[in-house]
C-alpha atoms as a PDB file:
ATOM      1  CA  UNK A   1      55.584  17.166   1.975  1.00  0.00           C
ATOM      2  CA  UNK A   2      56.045  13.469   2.872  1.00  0.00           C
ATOM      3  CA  UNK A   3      53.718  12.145   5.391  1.00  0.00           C
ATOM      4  CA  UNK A   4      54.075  10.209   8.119  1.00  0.00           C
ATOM      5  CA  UNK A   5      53.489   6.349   8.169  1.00  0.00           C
ATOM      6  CA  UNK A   6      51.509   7.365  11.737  1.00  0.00           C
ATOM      7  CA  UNK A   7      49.315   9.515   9.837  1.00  0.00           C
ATOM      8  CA  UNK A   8      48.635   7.191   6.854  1.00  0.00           C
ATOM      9  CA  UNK A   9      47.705   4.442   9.285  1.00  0.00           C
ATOM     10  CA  UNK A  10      45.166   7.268  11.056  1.00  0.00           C
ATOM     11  CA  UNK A  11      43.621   8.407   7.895  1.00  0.00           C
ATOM     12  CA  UNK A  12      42.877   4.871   7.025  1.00  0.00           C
ATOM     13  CA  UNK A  13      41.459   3.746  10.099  1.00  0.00           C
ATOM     14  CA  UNK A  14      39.538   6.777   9.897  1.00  0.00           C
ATOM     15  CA  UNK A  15      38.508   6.036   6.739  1.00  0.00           C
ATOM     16  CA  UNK A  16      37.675   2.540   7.831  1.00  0.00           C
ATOM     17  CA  UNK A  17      35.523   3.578  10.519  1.00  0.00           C
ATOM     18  CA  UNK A  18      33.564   5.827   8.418  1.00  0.00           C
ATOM     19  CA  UNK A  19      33.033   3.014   5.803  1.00  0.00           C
ATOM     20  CA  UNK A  20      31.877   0.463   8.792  1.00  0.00           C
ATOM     21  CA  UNK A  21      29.538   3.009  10.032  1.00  0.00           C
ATOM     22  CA  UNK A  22      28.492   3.816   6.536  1.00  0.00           C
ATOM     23  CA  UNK A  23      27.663  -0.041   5.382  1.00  0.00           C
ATOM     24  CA  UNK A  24      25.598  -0.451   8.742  1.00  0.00           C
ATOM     25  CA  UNK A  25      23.617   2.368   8.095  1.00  0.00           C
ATOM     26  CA  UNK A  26      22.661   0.777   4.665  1.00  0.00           C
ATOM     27  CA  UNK A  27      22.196  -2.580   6.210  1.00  0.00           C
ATOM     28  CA  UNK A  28      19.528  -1.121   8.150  1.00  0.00           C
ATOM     29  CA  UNK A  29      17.826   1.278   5.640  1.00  0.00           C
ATOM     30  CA  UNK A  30      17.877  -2.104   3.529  1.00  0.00           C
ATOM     31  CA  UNK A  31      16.687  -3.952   6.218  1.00  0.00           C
ATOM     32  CA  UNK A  32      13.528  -5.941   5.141  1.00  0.00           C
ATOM     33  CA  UNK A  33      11.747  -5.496   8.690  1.00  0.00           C
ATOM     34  CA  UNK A  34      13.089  -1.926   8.330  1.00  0.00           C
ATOM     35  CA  UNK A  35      11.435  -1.181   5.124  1.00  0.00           C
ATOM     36  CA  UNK A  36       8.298  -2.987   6.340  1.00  0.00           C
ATOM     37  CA  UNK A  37       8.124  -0.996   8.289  1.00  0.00           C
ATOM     38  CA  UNK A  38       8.873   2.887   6.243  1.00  0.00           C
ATOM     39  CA  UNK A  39       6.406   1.504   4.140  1.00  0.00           C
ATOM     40  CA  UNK A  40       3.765   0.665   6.505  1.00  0.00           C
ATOM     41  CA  UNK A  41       3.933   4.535   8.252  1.00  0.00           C
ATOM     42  CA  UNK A  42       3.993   5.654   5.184  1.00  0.00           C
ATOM     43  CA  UNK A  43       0.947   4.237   4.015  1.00  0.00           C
ATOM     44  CA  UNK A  44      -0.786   5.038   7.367  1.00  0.00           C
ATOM     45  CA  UNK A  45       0.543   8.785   6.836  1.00  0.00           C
ATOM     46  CA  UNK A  46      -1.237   9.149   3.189  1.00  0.00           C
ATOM     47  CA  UNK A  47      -5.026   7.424   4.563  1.00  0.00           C
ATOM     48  CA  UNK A  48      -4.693  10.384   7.280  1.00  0.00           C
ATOM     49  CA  UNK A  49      -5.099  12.515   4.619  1.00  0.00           C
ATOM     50  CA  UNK A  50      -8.814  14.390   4.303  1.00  0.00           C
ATOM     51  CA  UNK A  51      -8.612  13.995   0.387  1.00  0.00           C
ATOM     52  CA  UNK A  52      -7.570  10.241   0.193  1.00  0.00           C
ATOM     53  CA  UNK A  53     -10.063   9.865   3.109  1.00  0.00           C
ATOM     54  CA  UNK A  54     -13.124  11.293   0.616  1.00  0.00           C
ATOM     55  CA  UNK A  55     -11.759   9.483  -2.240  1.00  0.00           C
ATOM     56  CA  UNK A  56     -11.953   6.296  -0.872  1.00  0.00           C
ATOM     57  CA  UNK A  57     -14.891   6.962   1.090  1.00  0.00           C
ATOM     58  CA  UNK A  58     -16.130   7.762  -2.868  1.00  0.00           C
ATOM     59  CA  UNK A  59     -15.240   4.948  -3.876  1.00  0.00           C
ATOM     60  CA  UNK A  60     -16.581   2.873  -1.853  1.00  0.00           C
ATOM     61  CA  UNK A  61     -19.882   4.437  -2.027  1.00  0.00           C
ATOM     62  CA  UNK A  62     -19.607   3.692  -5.740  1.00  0.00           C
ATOM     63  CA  UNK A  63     -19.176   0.315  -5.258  1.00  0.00           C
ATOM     64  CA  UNK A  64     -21.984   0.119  -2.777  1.00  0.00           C
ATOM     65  CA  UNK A  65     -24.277   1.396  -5.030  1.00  0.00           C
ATOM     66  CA  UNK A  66     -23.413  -1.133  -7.554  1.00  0.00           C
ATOM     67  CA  UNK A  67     -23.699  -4.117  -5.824  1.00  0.00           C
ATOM     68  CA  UNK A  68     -27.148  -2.330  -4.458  1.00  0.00           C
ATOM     69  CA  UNK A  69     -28.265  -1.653  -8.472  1.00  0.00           C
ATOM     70  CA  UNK A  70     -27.039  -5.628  -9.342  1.00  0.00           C
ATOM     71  CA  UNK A  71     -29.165  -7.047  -6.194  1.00  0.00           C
ATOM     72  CA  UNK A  72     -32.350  -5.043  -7.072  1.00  0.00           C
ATOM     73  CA  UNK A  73     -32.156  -6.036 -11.155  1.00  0.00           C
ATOM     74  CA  UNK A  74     -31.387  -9.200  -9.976  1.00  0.00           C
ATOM     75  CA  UNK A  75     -34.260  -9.809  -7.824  1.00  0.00           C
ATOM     76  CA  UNK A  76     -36.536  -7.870 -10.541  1.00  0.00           C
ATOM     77  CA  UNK A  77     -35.476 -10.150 -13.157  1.00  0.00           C
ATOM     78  CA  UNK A  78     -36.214 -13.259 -10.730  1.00  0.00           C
ATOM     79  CA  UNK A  79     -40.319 -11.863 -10.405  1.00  0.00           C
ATOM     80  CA  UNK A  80     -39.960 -11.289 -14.071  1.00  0.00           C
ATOM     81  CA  UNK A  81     -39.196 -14.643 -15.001  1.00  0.00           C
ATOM     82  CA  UNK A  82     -41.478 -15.765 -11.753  1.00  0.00           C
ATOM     83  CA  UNK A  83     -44.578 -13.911 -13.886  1.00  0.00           C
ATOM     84  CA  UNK A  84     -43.434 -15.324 -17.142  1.00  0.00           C
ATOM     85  CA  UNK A  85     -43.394 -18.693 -16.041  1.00  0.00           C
ATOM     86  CA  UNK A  86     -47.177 -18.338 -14.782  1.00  0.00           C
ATOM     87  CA  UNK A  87     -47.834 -16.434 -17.548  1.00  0.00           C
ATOM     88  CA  UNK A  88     -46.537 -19.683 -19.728  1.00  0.00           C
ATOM     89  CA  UNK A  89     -48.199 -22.365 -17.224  1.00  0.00           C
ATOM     90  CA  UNK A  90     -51.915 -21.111 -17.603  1.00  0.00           C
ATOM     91  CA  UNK A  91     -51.645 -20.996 -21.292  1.00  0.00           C
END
């Protein structure tokens, strides 16, 4: 069944179409403001979440504490080394 040159040319306008519309849709998904943007929601949808909320909030409760633990040894070892040095000047 030979087809007609009417119906070629419509199937590959068709086809044309669908290949414009297809390359603009990938434009935009590759889009660097586009994918900025995914990414951004994204991360704002995962920090909703009540687990990565208490992990974090772990964390930094963790790190907190250590720079709490380094200030107080730090300020013990200052008095140490405060007492050591009168301890060495009334020898």
């Amino acid at each position: 069944m030979a087809r007609d040159i009417h119906d070629i040319e419509r199937d590959l306008e068709r086809t044309r179409g669908q290949l414009a519309n297809t390359l603009d849709e990938l434009a935009d998904r590759t889009n660097p403001k586009t994918l900025a943007g995914n990414a951004k929601n994204e991360a704002a949808g995962w920090l909703q979440d009540s687990t990565v909320q208490k992990v974090l909030g772990g964390i930094v409760a963790g790190i907190a504490a250590l720079i709490g633990i380094k200030a107080y040894n730090g300020r013990k070892r200052k008095s140490e080394l405060k007492e050591l040095q009168k301890l060495l000047a009334n020898r």
